[in-house]
C-alpha atoms as a PDB file:
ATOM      1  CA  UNK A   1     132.654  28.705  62.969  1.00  0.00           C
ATOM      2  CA  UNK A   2     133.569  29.884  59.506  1.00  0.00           C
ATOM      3  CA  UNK A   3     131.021  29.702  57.009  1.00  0.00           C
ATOM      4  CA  UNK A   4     131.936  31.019  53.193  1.00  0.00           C
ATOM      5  CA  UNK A   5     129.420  33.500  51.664  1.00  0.00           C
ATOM      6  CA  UNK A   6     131.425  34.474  48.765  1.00  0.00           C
ATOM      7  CA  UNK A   7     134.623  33.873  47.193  1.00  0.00           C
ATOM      8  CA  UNK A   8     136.647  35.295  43.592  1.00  0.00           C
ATOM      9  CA  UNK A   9     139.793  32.468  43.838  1.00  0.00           C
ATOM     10  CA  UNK A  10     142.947  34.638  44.287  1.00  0.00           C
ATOM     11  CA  UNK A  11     141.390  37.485  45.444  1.00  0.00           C
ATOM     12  CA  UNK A  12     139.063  37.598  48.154  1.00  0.00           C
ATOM     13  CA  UNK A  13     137.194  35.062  50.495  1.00  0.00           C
ATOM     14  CA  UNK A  14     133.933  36.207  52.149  1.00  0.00           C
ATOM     15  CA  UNK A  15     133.000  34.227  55.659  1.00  0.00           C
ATOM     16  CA  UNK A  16     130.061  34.801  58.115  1.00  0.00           C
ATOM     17  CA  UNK A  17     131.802  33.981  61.514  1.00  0.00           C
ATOM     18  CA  UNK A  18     130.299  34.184  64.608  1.00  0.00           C
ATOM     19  CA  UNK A  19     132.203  37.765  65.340  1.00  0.00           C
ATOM     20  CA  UNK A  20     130.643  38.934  62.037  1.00  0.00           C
ATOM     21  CA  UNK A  21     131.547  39.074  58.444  1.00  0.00           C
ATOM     22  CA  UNK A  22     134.867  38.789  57.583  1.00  0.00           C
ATOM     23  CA  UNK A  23     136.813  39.336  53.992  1.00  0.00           C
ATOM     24  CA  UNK A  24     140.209  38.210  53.321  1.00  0.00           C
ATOM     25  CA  UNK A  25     141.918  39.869  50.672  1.00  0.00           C
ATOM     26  CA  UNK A  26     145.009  38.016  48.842  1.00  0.00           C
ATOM     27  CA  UNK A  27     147.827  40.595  48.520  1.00  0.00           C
ATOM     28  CA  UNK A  28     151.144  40.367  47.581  1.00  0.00           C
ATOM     29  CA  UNK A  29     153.191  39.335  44.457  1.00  0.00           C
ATOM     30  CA  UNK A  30     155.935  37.355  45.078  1.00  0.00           C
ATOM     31  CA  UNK A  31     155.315  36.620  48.629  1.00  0.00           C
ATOM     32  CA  UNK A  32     151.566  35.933  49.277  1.00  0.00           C
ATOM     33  CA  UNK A  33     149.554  36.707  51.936  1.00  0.00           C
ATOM     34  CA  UNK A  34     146.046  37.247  53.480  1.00  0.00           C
ATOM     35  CA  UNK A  35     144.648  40.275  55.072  1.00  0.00           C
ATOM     36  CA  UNK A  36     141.349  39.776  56.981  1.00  0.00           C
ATOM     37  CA  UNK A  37     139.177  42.897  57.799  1.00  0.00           C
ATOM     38  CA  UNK A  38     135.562  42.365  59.293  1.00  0.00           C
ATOM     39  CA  UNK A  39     133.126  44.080  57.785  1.00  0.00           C
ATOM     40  CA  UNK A  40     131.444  47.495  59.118  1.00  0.00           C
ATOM     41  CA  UNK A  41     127.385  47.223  59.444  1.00  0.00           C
ATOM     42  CA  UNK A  42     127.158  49.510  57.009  1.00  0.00           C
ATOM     43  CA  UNK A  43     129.018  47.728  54.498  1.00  0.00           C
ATOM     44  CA  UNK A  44     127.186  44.376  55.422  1.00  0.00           C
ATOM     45  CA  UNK A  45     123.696  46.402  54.225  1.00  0.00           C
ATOM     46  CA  UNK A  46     125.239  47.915  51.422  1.00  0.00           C
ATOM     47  CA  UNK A  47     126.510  43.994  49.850  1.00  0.00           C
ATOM     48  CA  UNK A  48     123.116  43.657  48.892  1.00  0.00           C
ATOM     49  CA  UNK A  49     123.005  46.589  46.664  1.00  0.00           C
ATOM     50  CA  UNK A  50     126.298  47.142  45.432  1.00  0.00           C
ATOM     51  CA  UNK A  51     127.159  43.444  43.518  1.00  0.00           C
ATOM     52  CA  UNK A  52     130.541  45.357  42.756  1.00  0.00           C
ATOM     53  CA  UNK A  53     131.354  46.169  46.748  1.00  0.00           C
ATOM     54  CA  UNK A  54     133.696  43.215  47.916  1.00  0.00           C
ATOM     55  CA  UNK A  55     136.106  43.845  44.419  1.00  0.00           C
ATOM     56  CA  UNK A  56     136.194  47.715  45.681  1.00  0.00           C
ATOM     57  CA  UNK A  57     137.144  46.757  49.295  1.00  0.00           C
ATOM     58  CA  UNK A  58     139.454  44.191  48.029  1.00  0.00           C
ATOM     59  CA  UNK A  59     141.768  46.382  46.207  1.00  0.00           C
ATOM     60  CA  UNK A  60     141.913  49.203  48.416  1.00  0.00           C
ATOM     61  CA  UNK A  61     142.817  46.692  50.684  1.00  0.00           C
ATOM     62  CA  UNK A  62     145.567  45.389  48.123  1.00  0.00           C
ATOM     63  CA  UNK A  63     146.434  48.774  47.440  1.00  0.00           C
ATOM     64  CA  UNK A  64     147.698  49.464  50.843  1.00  0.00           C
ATOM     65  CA  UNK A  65     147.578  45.902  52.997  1.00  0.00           C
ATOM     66  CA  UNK A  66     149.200  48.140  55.850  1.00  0.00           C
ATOM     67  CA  UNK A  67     146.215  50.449  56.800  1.00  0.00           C
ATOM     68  CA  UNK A  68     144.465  47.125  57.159  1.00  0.00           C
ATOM     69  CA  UNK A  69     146.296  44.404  59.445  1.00  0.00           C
ATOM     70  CA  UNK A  70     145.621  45.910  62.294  1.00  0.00           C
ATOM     71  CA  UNK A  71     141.608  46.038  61.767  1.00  0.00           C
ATOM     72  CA  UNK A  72     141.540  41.932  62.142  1.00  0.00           C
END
């Protein structure tokens, strides 16, 4: 089951799924697509003191989608 935590339309979508938390990150420009990383432990503790963490992790991820398919 997917259950959404958090969500910025367009660029990420934040869901607490029975394997953990998982972000998907909108990339691309002409051709769109989603890349869905689960979250380390450590980042789960730090989303409650870093308001700003899922916009960092979402454009590193859009920075280079590549390093990332593979982790879903």
């Amino acid at each position: 089951m997917k259950e959404i935590i958090s969500q910025k339309k367009w660029v990420y979508t934040l869901y607490n799924t029975d394997d953990g938390m998982l972000l998907s990150v909108v990339c691309g420009g002409v051709a769109m697509f989603n890349v869905d990383v689960f979250l380390s432990d450590e980042d789960v503790k730090n989303l409650s003191k870093d308001e700003a963490l899922l916009d960092k992790l979402s454009e590193k991820i859009r920075n280079n989608p590549e390093q990332y398919m593979h982790n879903s």
